[in-house]
Structures are given as structure tokens and as C-alpha cells.
Protein backbone atom coordinates (compact mmCIF):
# COMPACT_ATOMS: atom_id res chain seq x y z
CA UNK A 1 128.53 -48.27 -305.07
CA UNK A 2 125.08 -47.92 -303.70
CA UNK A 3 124.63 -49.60 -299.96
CA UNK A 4 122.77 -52.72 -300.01
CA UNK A 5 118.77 -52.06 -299.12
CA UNK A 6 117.55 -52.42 -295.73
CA UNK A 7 115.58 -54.95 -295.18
CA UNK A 8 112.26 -55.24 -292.82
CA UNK A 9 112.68 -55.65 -289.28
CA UNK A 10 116.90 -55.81 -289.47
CA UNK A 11 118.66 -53.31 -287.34
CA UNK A 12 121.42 -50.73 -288.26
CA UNK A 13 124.90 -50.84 -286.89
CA UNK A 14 125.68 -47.16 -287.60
CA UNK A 15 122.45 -45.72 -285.09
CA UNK A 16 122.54 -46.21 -281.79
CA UNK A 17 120.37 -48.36 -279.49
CA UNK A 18 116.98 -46.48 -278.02
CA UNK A 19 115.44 -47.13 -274.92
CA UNK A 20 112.02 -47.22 -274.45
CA UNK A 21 110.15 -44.21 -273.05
CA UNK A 22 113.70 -42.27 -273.59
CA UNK A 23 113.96 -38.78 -275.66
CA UNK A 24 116.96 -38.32 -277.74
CA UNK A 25 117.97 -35.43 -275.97
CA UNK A 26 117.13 -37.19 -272.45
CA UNK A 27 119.76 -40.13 -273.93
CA UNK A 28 122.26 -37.55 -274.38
CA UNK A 29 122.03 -35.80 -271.06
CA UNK A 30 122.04 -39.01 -269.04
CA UNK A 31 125.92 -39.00 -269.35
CA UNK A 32 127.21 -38.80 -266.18
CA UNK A 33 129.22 -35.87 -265.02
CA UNK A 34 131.99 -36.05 -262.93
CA UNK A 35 132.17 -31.90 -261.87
CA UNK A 36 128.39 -32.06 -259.53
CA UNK A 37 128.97 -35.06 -257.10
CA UNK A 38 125.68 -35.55 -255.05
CA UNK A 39 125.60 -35.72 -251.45
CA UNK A 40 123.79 -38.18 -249.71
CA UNK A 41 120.38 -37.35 -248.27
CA UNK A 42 121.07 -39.78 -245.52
CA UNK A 43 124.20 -38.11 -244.32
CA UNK A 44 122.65 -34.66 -244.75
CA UNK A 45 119.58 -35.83 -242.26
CA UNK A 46 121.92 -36.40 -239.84
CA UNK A 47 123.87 -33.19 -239.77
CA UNK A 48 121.28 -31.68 -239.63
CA UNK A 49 119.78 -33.87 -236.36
CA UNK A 50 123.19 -33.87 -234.54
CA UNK A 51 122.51 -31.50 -231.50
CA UNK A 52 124.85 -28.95 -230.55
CA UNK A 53 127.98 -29.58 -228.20
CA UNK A 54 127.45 -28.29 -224.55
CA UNK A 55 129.78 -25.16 -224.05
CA UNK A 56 132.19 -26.35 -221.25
CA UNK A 57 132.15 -25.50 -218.04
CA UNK A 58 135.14 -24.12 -216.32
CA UNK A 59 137.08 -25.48 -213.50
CA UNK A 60 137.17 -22.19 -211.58
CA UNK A 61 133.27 -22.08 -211.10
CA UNK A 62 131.94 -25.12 -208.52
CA UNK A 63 128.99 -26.82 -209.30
CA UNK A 64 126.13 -25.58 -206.81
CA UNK A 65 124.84 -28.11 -204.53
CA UNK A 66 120.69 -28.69 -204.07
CA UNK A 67 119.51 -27.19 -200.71
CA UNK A 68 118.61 -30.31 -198.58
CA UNK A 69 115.36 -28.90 -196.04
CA UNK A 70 116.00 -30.29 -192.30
CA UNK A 71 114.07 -33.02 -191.25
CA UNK A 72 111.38 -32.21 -188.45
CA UNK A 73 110.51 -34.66 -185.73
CA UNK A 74 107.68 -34.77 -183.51
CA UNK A 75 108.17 -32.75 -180.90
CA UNK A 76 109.10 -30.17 -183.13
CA UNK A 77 106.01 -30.21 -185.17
CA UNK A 78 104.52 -29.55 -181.39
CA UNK A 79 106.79 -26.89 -180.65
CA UNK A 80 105.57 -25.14 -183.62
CA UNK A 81 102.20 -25.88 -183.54
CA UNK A 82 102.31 -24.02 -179.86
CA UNK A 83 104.05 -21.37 -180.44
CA UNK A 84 102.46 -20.56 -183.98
CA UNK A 85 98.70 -19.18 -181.98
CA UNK A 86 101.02 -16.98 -179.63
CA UNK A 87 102.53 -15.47 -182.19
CA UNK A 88 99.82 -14.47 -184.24
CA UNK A 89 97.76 -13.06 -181.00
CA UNK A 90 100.56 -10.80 -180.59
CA UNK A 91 100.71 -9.39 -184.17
CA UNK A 92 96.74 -9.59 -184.69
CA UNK A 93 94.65 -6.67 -183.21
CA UNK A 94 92.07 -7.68 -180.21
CA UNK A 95 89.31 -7.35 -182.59
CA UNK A 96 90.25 -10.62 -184.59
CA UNK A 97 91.79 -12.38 -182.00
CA UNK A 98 88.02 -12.20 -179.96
CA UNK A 99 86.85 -13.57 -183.65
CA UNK A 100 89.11 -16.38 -184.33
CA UNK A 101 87.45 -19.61 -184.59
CA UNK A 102 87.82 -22.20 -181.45
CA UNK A 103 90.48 -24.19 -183.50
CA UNK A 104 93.43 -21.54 -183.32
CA UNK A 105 93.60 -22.15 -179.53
CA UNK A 106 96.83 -23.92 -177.96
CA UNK A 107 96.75 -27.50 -177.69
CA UNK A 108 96.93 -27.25 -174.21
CA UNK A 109 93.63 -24.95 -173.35
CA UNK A 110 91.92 -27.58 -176.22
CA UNK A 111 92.94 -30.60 -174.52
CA UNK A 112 91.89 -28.67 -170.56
CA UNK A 113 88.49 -28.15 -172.14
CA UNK A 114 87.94 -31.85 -173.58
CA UNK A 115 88.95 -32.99 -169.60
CA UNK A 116 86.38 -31.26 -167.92
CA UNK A 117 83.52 -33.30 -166.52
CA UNK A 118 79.83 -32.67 -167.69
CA UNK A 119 77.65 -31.14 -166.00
CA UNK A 120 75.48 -33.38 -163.69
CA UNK A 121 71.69 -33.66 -164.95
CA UNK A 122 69.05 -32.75 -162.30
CA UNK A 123 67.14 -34.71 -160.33
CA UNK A 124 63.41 -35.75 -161.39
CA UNK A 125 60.83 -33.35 -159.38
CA UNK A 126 59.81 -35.63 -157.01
CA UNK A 127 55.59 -36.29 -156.71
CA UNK A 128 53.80 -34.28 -154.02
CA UNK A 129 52.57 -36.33 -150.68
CA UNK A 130 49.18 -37.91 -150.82
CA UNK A 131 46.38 -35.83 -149.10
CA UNK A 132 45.56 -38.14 -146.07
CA UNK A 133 41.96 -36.91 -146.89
CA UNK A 134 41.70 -38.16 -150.35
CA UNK A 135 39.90 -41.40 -151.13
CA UNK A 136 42.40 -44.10 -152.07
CA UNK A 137 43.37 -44.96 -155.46
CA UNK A 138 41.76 -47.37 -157.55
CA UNK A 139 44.13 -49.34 -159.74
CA UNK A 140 42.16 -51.18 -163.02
CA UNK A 141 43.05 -53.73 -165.67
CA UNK A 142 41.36 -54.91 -168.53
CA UNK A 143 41.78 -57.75 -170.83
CA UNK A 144 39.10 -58.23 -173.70
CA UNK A 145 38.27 -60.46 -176.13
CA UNK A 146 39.19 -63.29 -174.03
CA UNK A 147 38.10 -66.49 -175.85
CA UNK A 148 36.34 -68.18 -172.90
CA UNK A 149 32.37 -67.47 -172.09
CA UNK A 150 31.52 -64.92 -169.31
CA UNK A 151 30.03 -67.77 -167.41
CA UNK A 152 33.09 -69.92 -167.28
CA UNK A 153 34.95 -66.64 -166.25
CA UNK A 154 32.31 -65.64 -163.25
CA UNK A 155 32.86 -69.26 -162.08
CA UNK A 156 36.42 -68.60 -161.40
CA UNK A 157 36.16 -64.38 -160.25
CA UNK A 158 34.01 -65.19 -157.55
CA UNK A 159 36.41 -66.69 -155.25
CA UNK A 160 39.11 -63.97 -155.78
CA UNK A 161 36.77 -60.95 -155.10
CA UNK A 162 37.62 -59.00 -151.82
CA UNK A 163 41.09 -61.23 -151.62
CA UNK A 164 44.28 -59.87 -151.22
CA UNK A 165 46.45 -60.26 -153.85
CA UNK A 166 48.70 -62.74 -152.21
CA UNK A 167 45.15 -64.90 -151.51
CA UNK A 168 44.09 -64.46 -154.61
CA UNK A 169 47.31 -65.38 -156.45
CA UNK A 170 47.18 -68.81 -154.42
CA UNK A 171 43.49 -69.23 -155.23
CA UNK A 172 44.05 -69.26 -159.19
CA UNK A 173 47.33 -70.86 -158.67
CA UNK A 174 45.67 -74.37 -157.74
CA UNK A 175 42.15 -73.53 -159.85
CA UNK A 176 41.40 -76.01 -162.14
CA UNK A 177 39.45 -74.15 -165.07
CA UNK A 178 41.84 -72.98 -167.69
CA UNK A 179 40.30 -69.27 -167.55
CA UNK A 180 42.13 -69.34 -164.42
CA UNK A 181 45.18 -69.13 -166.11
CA UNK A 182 43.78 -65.55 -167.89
CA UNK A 183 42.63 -64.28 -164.63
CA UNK A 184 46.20 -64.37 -163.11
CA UNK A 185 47.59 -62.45 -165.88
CA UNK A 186 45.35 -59.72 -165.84
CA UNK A 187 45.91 -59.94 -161.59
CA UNK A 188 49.69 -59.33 -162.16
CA UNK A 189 49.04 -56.78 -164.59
CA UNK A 190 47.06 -54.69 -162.22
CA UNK A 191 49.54 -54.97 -159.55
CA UNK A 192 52.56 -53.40 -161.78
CA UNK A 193 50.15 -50.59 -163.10
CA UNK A 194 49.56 -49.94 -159.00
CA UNK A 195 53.66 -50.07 -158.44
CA UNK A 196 54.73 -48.06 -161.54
CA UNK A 197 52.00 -45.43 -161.68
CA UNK A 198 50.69 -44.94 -158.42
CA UNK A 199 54.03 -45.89 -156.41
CA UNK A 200 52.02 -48.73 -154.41
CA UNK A 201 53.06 -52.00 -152.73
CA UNK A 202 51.83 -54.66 -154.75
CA UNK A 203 51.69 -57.50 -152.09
CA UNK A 204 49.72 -53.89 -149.56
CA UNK A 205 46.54 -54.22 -152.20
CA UNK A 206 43.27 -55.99 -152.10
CA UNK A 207 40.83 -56.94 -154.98
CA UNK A 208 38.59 -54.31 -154.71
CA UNK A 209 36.02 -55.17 -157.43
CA UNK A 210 36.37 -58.04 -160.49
CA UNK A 211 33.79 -58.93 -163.16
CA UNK A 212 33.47 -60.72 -166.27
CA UNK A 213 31.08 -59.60 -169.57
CA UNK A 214 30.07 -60.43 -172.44
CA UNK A 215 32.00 -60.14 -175.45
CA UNK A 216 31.41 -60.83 -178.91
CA UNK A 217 30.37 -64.51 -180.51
CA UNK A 218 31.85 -65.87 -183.21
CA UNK A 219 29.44 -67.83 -185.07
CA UNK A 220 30.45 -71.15 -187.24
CA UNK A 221 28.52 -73.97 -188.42
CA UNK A 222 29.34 -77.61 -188.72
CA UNK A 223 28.00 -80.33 -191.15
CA UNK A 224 25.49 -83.06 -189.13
CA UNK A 225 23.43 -85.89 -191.01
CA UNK A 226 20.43 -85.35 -194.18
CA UNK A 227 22.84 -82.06 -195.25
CA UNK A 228 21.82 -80.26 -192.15
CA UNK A 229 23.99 -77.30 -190.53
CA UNK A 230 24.52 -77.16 -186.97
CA UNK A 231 25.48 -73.50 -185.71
CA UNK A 232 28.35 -73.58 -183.49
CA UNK A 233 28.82 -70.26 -181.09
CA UNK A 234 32.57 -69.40 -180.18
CA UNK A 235 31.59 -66.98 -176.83
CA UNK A 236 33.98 -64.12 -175.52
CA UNK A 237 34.40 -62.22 -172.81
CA UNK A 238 36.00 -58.89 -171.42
CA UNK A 239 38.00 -59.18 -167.84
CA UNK A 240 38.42 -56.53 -165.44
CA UNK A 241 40.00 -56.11 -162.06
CA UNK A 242 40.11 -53.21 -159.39
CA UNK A 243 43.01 -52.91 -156.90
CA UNK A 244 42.75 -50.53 -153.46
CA UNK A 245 45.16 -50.35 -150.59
CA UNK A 246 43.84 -52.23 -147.71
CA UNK A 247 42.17 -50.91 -144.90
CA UNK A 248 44.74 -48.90 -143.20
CA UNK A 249 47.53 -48.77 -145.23
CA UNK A 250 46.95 -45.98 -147.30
């Protein structure tokens, strides 16, 4: 009897079921076998990362203990700071010890040398005596640009001329021009040039000569009725005063 005719898209019993993307030979190998059991790779990894055992030690041998350094204290970080020059100087020849620098020395000579005392400066040479031959000194001042007008200044001069100072201060004391008030300036100014330069007495001197000239105008103008100009003069003057021991005292 002929088998019944296979129809399109029905499935035999008698083959076996295929897998997709499987050989036939591939579908017969992948049978497992029972004789090659795989290992692992987990467990391998970590025999292979355990570390060795540490050999043991034996009980015979102690265990060495760590040197322990003694502690220094002060003093005998000075100790050795004194004796450490000495004992060089005796090993080194005289040739390097003469070329050592200054801060190999003992504390001791270091701290003698800081204690001793500077030296005292000398005195100032002292200026020679005055000739009693010589014509006295003549001490000047001089103030310029002073902005008052030689006139105004003469007005106020002419009473201090020939004073002593001590007159003359008093004089431009109660004066009642306000150049006054420039004259006495240029009066004490003399009188410290005569102390500090010429080693003189101030309230010893006498005006020997005073002036006043002309200095300078300073020329403005100022607006005045039918756009005129009217020119307005700003006068100065130069002061000058000349101090001389009085009559017997120099």
C-alpha cells in the first residue's frame, strides 16, 4: 500500500524538528556529554587571585623590636652645639680653622662679641676763635616778592633802622600797617641765621642796615562806565635786613 501524499505546508512525524540557524551535524553534536564537565570561570578567577599563605614563623626566633632614638632636651642640644666647634678645631689643620666662617665660633665668644659697646663717635672739630682784628659779621635776610608797595614798606623800615633787635621787635609789635607784620618775620629770620651760622646772640645784635625795593607789578584791569577799562597795578616789593654785633660786643 502506497503512503498517503503529503500535502502542502503539513509536517512529518517520522523527521525530526529543525531549529533555525542550526546545521544537522551542529543538532547532533549539541548532545550533552557527561565525560568533559566544565569548570567554572568564576571559580577559576579566584584560584588564581587567592595570594599565597605566609610561611610561619617559628616560636624559637623573637620578633625584633624598632630602635626607639632618645629624646634630646634643651640643654643638650646646647651641650652639643658647644662642644661640636671644639671638636672639629682639634681634628682640622690651622689652615682651615683661620678660614672658617664667623658662624662656627662657640656660642659663648658670639654672644661676648654682640655685648660689647660701640665705639664712641668723635667729637665735631670745633670752629677756630674769631680774629679780634676782623671786621664783624654781617648777618642778611631777604624776603621778595612781598605783595605790598616799596613805599608802604619804607614807611614802616624807617623806624627800625639802627634799633636793636629787642627795640625793633617792640616797634613792629604795636605798628599799625600790615607790612609790619612782614617786616617782623624777615627780623626773626635774620636773627636765627646770626645764631645758627655765625654762633651769635640774637638779643647782642643791632639793625645794621634795612631797605625796601621795588619789585615787580602785576597789572589787571577792571570794567568802569561807556565799556571803558581801568588798569589796576598790584605793586611788590623785595625786603632786606642787615644784623651786626653792637658796639663792643664782638
Amino acid at each position: 500500500m502506497s503512503p498517503a501524499p503529503r500535502r502542502r505546508g503539513s509536517k512529518s512525524t517520522d523527521e525530526p524538528e529543525k531549529v533555525e540557524g542550526e546545521t544537522p551535524d551542529a543538532a547532533e553534536n549539541s548532545e550533552p556529554s557527561a565525560a568533559k564537565p566544565k569548570r567554572p570561570r568564576k571559580a577559576k578567577a579566584k584560584a588564581k587571585a587567592k595570594p599565597a599563605a605566609p610561611e610561619p614563623v617559628p616560636e624559637s626566633a623573637p620578633a625584633a623590636e624598632p630602635e626607639v632614638e632618645p629624646v634630646k632636651t634643651q640643654g643638650d642640644k646646647a651641650a652639643d652645639e658647644d662642644l661640636a666647634p671644639a671638636a672639629d678645631a682639634d681634628l682640622a689643620p690651622a689652615a682651615d680653622a683661620e678660614a672658617a666662617p664667623a658662624a662656627a665660633k662657640p656660642r659663648r665668644a658670639r654672644r661676648a662679641k654682640a655685648e660689647e659697646k660701640p665705639a664712641e663717635p668723635a667729637p665735631a672739630p670745633k670752629r677756630p676763635a674769631r680774629d679780634p682784628d676782623a671786621a664783624p659779621p654781617m648777618v642778611r635776610a631777604h624776603a621778595k616778592y612781598v605783595r605790598t608797595s616799596a613805599r608802604k614798606a619804607r614807611l614802616v623800615c624807617d623806624h627800625i633802622r639802627g634799633k636793636s633787635v629787642q627795640e625793633a621787635r617792640a616797634i613792629l609789635a604795636h605798628a599799625n600797617r600790615e607790612v609790619a607784620r612782614d617786616w617782623t618775620k624777615l627780623l626773626e629770620s635774620a636773627v636765627a641765621n646770626a645764631e645758627h651760622n655765625h654762633e651769635l646772640v640774637g638779643d647782642e645784635l643791632r639793625i645794621h642796615a634795612v631797605k625796601a625795593d621795588e619789585g615787580p607789578t602785576l597789572k589787571r584791569f577792571r570794567p568802569r562806565a561807556m565799556g571803558r577799562a581801568t588798569p589796576i597795578r598790584k605793586r611788590t616789593s623785595h625786603l632786606s635786613i642787615t644784623l651786626t654785633p653792637k658796639d663792643g660786643d664782638y
